[in-house]
Protein backbone atom coordinates (compact mmCIF):
# COMPACT_ATOMS: atom_id res chain seq x y z
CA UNK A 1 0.00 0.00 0.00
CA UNK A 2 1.51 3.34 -1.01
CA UNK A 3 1.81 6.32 1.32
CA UNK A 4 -1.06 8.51 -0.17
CA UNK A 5 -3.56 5.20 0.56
CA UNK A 6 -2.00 4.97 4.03
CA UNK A 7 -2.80 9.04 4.75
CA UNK A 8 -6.54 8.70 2.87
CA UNK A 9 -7.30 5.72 5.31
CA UNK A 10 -5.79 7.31 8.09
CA UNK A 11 -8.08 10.43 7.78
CA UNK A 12 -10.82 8.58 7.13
CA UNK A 13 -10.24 6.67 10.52
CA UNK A 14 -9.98 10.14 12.25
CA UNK A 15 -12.64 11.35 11.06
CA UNK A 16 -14.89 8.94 12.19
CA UNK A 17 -13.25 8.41 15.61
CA UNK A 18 -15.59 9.02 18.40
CA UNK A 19 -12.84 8.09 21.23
CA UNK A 20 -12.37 11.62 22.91
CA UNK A 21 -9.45 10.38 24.78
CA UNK A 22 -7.70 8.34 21.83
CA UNK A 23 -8.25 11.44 19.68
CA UNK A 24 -6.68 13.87 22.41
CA UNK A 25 -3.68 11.12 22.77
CA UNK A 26 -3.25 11.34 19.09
CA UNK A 27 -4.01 14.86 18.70
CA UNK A 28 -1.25 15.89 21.26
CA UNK A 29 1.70 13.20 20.06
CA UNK A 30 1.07 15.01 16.93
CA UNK A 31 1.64 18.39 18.28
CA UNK A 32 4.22 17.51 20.04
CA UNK A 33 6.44 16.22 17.45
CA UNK A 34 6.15 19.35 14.83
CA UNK A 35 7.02 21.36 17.66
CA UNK A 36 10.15 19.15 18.27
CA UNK A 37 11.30 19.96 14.73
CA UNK A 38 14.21 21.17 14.20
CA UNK A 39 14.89 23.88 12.32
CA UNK A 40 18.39 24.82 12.84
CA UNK A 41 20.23 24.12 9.64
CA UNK A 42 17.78 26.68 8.30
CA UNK A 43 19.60 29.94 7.04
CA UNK A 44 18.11 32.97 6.44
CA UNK A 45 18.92 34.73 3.10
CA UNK A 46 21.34 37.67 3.45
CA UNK A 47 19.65 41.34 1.58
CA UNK A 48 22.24 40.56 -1.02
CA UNK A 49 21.11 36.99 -1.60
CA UNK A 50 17.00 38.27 -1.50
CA UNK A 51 18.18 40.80 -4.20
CA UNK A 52 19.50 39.18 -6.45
CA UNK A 53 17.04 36.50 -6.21
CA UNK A 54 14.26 38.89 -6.94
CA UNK A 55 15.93 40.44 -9.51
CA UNK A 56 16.55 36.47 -11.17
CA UNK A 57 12.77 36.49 -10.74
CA UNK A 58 12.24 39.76 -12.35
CA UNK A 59 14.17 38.87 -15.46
CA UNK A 60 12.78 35.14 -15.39
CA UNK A 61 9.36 37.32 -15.82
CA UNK A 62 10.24 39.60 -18.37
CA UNK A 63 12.02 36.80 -20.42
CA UNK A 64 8.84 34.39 -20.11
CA UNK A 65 10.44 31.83 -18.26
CA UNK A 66 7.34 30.97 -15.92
CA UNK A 67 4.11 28.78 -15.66
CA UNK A 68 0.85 29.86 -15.13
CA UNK A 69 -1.73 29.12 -12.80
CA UNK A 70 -2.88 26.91 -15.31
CA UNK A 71 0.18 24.77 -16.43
CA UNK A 72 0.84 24.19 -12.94
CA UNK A 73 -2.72 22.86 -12.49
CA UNK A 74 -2.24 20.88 -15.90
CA UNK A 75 0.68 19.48 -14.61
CA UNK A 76 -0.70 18.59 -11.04
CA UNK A 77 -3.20 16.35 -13.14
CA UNK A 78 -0.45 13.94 -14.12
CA UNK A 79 0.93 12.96 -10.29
């Protein structure tokens, strides 16, 4: 069974759980564990590095070198 079966059933399973208590236990080992994440390795951009990066996207704009709203919902079709 493939991941995106295992997360369907799973949220089908929550949603019809009536168990307060089991729901709350799941509920907070969820919580718990994003907020365990760790983000350290994360590095914010530098101004320099959000310039030129906006200024990339600026010329990727100009130059046509984008998808629309569209193509990317074309494209979404196909996964």
């Amino acid at each position: 069974m493939d991941i995106q079966t295992r997360k369907l059933n799973l949220i089908t399973y929550l949603a019809q759980l009536q168990d307060e208590s089991l729901f709350e236990k799941i509920e907070e080992y969820i919580l718990s564990k994003m907020e365990k994440e760790d983000h350290s390795d994360f590095v914010p951009f530098t101004m320099e590095e959000l310039i030129s990066r906006i200024e990339k996207s600026e010329d990727d704009f100009k130059n046509g070198r984008f998808k629309t709203q569209e193509d990317l919902e074309n494209l979404s079709t196909n996964w």
